[in-house]
N, C-alpha and C. Protein backbone atom coordinates (compact mmCIF):
# COMPACT_ATOMS: atom_id res chain seq x y z
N UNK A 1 54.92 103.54 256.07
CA UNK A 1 54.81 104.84 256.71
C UNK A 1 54.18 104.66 258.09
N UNK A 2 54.84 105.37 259.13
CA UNK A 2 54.21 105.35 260.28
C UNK A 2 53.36 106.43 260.53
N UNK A 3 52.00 105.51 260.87
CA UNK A 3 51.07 106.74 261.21
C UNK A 3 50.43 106.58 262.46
N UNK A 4 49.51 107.97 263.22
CA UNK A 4 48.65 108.05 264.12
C UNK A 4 47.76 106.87 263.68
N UNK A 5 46.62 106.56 264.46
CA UNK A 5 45.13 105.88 264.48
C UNK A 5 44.77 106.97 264.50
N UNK A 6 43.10 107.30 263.59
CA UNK A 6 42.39 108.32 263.46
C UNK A 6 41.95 108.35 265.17
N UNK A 7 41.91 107.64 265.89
CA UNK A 7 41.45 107.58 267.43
C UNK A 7 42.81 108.63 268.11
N UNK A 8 43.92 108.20 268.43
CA UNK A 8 45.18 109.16 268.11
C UNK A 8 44.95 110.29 268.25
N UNK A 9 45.18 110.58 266.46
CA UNK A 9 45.21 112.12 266.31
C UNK A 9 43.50 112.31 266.70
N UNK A 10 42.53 112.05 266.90
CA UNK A 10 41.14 113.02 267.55
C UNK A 10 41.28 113.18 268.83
N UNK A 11 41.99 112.49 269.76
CA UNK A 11 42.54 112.33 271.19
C UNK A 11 43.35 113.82 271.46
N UNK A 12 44.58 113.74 270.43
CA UNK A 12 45.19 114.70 270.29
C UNK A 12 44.61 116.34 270.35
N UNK A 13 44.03 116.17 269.04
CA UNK A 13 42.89 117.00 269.05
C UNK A 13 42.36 117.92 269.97
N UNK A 14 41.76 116.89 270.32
CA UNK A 14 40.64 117.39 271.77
C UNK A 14 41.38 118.16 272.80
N UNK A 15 42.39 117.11 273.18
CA UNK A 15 43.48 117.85 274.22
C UNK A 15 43.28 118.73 273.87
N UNK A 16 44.62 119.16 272.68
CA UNK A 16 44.86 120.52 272.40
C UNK A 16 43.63 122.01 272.33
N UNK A 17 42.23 121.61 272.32
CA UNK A 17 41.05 122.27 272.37
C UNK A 17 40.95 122.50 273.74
N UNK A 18 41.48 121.71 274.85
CA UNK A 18 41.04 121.76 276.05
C UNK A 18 42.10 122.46 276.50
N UNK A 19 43.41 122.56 276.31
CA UNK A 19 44.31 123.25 276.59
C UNK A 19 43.76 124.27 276.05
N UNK A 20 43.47 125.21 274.56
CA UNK A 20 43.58 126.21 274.59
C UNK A 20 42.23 127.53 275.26
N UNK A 21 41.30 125.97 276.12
CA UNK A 21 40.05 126.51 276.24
C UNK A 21 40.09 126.56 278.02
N UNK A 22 41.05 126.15 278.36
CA UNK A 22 41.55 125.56 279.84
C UNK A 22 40.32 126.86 281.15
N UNK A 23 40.61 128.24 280.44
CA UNK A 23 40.06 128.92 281.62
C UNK A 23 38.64 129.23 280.93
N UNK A 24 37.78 128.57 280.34
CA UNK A 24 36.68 128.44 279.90
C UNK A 24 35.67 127.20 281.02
N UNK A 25 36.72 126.37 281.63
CA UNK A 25 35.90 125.11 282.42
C UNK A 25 35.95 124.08 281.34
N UNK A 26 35.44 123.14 281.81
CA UNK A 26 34.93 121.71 281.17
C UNK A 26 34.29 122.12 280.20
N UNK A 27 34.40 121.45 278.61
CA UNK A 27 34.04 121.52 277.64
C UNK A 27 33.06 120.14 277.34
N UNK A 28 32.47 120.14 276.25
CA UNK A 28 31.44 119.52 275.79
C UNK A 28 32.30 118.56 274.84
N UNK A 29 31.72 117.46 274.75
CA UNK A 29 32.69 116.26 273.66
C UNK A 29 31.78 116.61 272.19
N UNK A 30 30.66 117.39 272.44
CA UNK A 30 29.94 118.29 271.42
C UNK A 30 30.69 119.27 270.72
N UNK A 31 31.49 119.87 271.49
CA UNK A 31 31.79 121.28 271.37
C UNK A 31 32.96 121.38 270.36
N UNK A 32 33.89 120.35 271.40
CA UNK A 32 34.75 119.73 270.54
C UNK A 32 35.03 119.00 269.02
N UNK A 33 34.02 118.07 268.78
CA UNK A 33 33.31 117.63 267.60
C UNK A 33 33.18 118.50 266.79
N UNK A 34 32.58 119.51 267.29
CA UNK A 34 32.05 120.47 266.57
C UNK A 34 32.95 121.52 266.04
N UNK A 35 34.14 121.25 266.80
CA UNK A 35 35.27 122.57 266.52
C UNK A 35 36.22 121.99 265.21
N UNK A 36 36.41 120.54 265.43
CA UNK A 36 37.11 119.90 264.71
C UNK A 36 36.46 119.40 263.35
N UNK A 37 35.27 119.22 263.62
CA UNK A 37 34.23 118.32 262.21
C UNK A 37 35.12 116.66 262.81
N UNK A 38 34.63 116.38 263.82
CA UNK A 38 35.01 115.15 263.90
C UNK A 38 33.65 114.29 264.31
N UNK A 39 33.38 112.94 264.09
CA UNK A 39 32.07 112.18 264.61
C UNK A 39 31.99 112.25 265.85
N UNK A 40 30.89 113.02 266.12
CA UNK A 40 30.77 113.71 267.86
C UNK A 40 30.50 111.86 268.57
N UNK A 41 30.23 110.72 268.78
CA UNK A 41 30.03 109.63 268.76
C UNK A 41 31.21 108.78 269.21
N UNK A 42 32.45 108.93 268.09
CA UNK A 42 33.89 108.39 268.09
C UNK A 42 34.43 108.77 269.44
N UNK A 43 34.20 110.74 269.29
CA UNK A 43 35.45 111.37 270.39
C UNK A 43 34.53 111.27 271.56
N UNK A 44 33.39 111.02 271.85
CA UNK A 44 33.05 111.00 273.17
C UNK A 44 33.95 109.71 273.69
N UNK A 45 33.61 108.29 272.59
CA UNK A 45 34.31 107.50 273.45
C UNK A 45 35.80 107.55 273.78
N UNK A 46 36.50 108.06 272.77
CA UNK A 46 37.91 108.65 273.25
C UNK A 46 38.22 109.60 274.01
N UNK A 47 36.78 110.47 274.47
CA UNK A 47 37.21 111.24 275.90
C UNK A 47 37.26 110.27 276.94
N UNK A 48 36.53 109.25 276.87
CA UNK A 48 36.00 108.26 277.76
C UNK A 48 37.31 107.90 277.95
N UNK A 49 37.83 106.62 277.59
CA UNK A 49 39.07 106.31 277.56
C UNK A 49 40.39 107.01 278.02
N UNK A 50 40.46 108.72 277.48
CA UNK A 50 41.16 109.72 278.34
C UNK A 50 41.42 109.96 280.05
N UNK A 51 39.64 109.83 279.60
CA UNK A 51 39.64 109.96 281.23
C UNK A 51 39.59 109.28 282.39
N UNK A 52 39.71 107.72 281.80
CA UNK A 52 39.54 106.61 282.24
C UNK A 52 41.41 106.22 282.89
N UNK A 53 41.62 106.84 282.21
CA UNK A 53 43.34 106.87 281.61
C UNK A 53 43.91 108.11 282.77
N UNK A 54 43.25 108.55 283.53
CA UNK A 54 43.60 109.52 283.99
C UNK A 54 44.03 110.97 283.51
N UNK A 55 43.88 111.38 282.46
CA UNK A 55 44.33 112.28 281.43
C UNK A 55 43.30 113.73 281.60
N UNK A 56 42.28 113.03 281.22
CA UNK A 56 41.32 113.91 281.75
C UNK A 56 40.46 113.69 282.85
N UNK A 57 39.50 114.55 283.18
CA UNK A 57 38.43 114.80 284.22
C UNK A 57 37.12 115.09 283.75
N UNK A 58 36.44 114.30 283.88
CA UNK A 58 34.58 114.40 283.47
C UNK A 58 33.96 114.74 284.43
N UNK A 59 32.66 115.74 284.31
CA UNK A 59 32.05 116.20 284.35
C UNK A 59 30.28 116.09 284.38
N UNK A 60 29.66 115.72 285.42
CA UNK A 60 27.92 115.12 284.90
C UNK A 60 27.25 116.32 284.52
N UNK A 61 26.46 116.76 284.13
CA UNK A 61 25.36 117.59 284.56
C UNK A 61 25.67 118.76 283.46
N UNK A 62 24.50 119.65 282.98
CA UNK A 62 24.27 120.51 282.30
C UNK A 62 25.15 121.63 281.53
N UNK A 63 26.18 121.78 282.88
CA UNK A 63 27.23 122.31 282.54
C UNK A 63 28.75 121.52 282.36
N UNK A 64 28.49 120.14 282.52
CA UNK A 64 29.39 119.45 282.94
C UNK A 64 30.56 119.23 281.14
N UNK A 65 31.48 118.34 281.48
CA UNK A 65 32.18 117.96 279.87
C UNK A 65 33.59 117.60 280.27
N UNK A 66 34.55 117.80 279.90
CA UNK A 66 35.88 117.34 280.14
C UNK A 66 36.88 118.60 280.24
N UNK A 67 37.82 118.63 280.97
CA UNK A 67 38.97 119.25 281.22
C UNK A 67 40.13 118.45 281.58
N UNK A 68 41.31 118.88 281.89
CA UNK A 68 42.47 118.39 281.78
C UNK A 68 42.90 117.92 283.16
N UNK A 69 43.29 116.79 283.52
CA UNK A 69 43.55 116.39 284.60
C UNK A 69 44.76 117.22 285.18
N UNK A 70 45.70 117.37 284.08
CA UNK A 70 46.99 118.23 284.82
C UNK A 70 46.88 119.43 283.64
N UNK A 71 47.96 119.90 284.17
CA UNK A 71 48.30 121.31 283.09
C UNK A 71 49.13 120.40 281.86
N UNK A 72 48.84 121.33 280.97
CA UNK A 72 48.78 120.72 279.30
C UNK A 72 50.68 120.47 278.97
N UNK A 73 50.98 121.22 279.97
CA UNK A 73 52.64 120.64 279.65
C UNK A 73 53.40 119.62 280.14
N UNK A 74 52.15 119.18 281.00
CA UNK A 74 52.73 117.97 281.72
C UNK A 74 52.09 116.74 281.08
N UNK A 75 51.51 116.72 279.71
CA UNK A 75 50.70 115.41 279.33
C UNK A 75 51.42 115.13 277.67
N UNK A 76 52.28 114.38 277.74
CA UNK A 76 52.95 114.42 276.35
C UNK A 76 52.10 113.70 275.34
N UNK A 77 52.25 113.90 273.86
CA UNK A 77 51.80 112.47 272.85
C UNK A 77 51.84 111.50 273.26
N UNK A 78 52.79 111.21 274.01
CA UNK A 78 53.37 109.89 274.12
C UNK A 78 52.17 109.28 274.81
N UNK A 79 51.68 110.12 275.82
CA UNK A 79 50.88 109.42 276.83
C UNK A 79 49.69 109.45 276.25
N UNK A 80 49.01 110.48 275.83
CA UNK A 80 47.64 109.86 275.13
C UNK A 80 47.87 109.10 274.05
N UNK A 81 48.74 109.07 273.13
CA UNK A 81 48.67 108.01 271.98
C UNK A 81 48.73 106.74 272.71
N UNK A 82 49.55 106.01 274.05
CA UNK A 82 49.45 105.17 274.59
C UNK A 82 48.00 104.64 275.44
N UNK A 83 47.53 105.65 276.09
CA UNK A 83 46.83 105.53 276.55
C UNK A 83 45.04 104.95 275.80
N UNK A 84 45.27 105.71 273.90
CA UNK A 84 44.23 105.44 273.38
C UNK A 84 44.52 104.06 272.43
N UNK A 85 45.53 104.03 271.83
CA UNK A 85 46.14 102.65 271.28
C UNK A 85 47.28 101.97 272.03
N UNK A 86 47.06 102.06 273.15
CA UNK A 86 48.04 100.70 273.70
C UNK A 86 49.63 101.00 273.54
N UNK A 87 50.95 100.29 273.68
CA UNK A 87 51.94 100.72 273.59
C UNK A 87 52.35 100.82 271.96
N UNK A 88 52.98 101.27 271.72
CA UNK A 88 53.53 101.71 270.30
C UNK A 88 54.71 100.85 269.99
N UNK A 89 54.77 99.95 269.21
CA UNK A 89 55.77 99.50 268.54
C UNK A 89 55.64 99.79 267.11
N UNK A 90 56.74 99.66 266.43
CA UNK A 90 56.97 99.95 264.84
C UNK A 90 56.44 98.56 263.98
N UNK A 91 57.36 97.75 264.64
CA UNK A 91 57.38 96.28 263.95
C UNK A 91 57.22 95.70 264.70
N UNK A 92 56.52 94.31 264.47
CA UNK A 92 55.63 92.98 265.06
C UNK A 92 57.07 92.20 266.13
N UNK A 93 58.08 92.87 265.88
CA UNK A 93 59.18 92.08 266.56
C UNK A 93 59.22 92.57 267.72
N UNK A 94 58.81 93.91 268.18
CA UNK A 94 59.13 94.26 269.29
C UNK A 94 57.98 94.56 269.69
N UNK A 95 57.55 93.55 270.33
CA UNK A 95 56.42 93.64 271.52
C UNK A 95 56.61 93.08 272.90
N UNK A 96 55.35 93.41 273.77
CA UNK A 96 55.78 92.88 275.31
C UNK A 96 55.64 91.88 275.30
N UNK A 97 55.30 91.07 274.28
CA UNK A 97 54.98 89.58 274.39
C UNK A 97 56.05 88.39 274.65
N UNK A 98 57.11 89.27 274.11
CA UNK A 98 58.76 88.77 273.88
C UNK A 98 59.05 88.75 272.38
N UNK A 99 60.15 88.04 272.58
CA UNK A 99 61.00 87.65 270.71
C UNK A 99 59.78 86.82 269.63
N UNK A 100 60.18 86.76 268.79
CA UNK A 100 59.44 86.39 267.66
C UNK A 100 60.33 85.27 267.36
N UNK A 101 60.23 84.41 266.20
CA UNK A 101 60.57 82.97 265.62
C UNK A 101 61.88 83.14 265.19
N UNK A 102 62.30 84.54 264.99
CA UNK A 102 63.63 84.71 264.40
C UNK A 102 64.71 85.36 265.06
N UNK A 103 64.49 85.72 266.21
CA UNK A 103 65.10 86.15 266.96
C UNK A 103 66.93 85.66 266.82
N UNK A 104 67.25 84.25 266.64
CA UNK A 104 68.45 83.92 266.81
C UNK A 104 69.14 84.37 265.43
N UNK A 105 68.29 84.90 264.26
CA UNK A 105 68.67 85.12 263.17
C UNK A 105 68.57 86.21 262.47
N UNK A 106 68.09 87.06 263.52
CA UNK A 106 67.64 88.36 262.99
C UNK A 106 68.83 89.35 262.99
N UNK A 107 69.01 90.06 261.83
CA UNK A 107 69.88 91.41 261.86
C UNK A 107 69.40 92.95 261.60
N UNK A 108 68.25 92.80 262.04
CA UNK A 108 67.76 94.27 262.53
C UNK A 108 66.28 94.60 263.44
N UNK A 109 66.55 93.64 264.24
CA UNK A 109 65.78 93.75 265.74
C UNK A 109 66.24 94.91 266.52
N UNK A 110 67.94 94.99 266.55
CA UNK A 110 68.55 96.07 267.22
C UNK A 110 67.86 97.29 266.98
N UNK A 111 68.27 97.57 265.35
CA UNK A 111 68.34 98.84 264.93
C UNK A 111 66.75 99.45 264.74
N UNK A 112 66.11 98.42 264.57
CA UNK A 112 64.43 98.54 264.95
C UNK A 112 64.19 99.29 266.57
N UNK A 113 64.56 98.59 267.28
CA UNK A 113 64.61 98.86 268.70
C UNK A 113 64.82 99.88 268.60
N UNK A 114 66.25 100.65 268.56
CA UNK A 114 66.29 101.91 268.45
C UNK A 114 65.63 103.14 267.70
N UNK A 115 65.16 103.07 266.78
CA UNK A 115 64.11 103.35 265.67
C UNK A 115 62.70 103.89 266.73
N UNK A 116 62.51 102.54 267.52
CA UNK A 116 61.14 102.68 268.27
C UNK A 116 61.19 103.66 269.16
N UNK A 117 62.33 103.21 269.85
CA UNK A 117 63.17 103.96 271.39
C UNK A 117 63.10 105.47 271.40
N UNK A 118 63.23 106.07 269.84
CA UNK A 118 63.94 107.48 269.34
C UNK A 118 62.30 107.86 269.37
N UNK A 119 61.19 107.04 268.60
CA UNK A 119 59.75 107.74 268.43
C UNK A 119 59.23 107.77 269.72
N UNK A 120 59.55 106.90 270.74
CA UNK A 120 58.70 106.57 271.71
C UNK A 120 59.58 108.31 272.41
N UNK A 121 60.37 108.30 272.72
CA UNK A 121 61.16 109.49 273.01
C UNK A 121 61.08 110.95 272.98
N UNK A 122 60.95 111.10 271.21
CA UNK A 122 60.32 112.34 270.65
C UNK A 122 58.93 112.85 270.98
N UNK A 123 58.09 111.38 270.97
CA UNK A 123 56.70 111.73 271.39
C UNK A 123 56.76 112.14 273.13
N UNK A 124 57.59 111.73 273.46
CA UNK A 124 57.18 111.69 275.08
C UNK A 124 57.83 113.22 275.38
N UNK A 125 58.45 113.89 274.44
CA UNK A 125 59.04 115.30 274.48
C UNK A 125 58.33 116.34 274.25
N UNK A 126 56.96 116.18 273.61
CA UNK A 126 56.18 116.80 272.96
C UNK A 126 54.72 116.92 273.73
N UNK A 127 54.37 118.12 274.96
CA UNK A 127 53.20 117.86 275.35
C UNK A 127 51.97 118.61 274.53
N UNK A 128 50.46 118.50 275.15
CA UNK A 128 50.11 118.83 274.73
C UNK A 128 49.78 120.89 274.73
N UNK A 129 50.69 121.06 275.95
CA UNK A 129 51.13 122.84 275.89
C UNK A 129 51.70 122.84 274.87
N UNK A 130 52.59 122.20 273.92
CA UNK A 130 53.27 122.54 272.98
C UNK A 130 52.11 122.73 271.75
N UNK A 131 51.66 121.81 271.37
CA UNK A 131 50.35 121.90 270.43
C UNK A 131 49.25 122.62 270.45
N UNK A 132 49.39 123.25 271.67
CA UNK A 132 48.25 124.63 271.41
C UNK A 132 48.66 125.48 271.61
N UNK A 133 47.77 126.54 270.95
CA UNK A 133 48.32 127.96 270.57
C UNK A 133 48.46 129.06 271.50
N UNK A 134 49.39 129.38 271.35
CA UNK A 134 50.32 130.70 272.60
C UNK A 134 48.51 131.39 272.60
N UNK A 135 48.09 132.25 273.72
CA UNK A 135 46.82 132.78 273.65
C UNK A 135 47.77 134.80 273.21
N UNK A 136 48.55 135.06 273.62
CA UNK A 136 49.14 135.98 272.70
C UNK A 136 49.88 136.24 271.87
N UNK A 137 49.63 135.07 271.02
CA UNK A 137 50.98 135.57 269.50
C UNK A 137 49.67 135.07 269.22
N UNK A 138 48.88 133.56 269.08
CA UNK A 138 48.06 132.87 268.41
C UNK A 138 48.73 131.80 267.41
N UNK A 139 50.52 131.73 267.58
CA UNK A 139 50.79 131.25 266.69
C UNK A 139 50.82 129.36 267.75
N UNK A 140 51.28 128.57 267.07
CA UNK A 140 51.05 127.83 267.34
C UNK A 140 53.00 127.57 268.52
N UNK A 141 53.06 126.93 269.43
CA UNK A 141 54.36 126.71 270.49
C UNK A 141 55.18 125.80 269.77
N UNK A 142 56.59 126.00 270.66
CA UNK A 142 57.38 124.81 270.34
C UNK A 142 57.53 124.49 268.50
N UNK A 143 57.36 125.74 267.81
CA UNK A 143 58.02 125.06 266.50
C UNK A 143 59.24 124.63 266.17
N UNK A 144 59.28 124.00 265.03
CA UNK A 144 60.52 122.83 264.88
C UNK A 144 60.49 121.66 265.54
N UNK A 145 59.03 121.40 266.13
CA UNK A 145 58.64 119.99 267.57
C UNK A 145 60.24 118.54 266.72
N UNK A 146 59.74 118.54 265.39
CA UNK A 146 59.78 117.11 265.18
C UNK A 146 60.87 117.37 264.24
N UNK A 147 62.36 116.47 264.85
CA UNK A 147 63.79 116.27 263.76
C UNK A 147 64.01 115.09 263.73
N UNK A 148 64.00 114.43 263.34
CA UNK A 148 64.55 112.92 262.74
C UNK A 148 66.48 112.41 262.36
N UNK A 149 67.14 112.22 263.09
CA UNK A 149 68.61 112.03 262.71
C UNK A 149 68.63 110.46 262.51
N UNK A 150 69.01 110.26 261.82
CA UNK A 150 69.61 108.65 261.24
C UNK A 150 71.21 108.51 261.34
C-alpha cells in the first residue's frame, strides 16, 4: 500500500490550516498543533523545512508564525510531499540514481514508471486551495480530487 509519511500528511495539514486561516496573518506552529492534536515539536520542524522549501514564510516575534508563501492554489501535494520527503518513487527501481541490477531483464520497470508518472501527476493536480474548506458552504473543495484508471 502506498502511503503518506506521518511528516507528509502533518505538512499537509498545516497548509490546509493556513489556507483556511489565510486572512487571520501568520499562525503559530502552536496553534496549529493544537488544531490538529499533532506533536507541536514534529510540525514546527516541518514548518521549518516548508519554509526553507520556499512554501511558506516565517515570522520572528510575538506575533510572528507561518503563512503561505503563495496563494493556496498555486501549491500542490505534489510539492510539499516533495519538498518534506524528497522525490517520490513507488519502487526501489525508479530512482535518480539510475537503473538497478536488473534492468536488462526486467518486465515491469515500464509499467511501474507509469504507475509513478500517473501519482506524481494526480498529486501535482491537487493544491492545497483544494483541501481547504470553501469559507461559504464550509464544505470541503474540489470533491471527487482522487480517480485511479488502470
Amino acid at each position: 500500500m502506498l502511503r503518506l509519511t506521518k511528516k507528509a500528511d502533518y505538512g499537509l495539514m498545516a497548509l490546509k490550516y493556513l489556507a483556511e486561516h489565510v486572512d487571520n496573518g501568520a499562525q503559530s506552529a502552536k496553534d496549529i498543533a493544537e488544531a490538529y492534536h499533532i506533536p507541536a515539536q514534529l510540525l514546527a520542524k516541518i514548518l521549518q523545512t516548508l519554509a526553507k522549501g520556499g512554501l511558506l514564510v516565517s515570522t520572528a516575534g510575538t506575533r510572528g508564525g507561518y503563512a503561505l508563501a503563495k496563494p493556496a492554489n498555486e501549491i500542490s501535494a505534489f510539492e510539499v510531499i516533495r519538498t518534506i520527503d524528497g522525490p517520490l518513487f513507488i519502487t526501489s527501481c525508479i530512482t535518480i540514481h539510475g537503473a538497478c541490477d536488473l534492468t536488462s531483464t526486467c518486465t515491469i520497470k515500464e509499467p511501474l514508471r507509469k504507475v509513478n508518472d500517473s501519482i506524481k501527476e494526480l498529486l501535482s493536480g491537487i493544491t492545497i486551495g483544494d483541501l481547504a474548506e470553501s469559507p461559504e458552504t464550509g464544505t470541503a473543495l474540489g470533491s471527487g480530487l482522487v480517480t485511479i484508471a488502470l
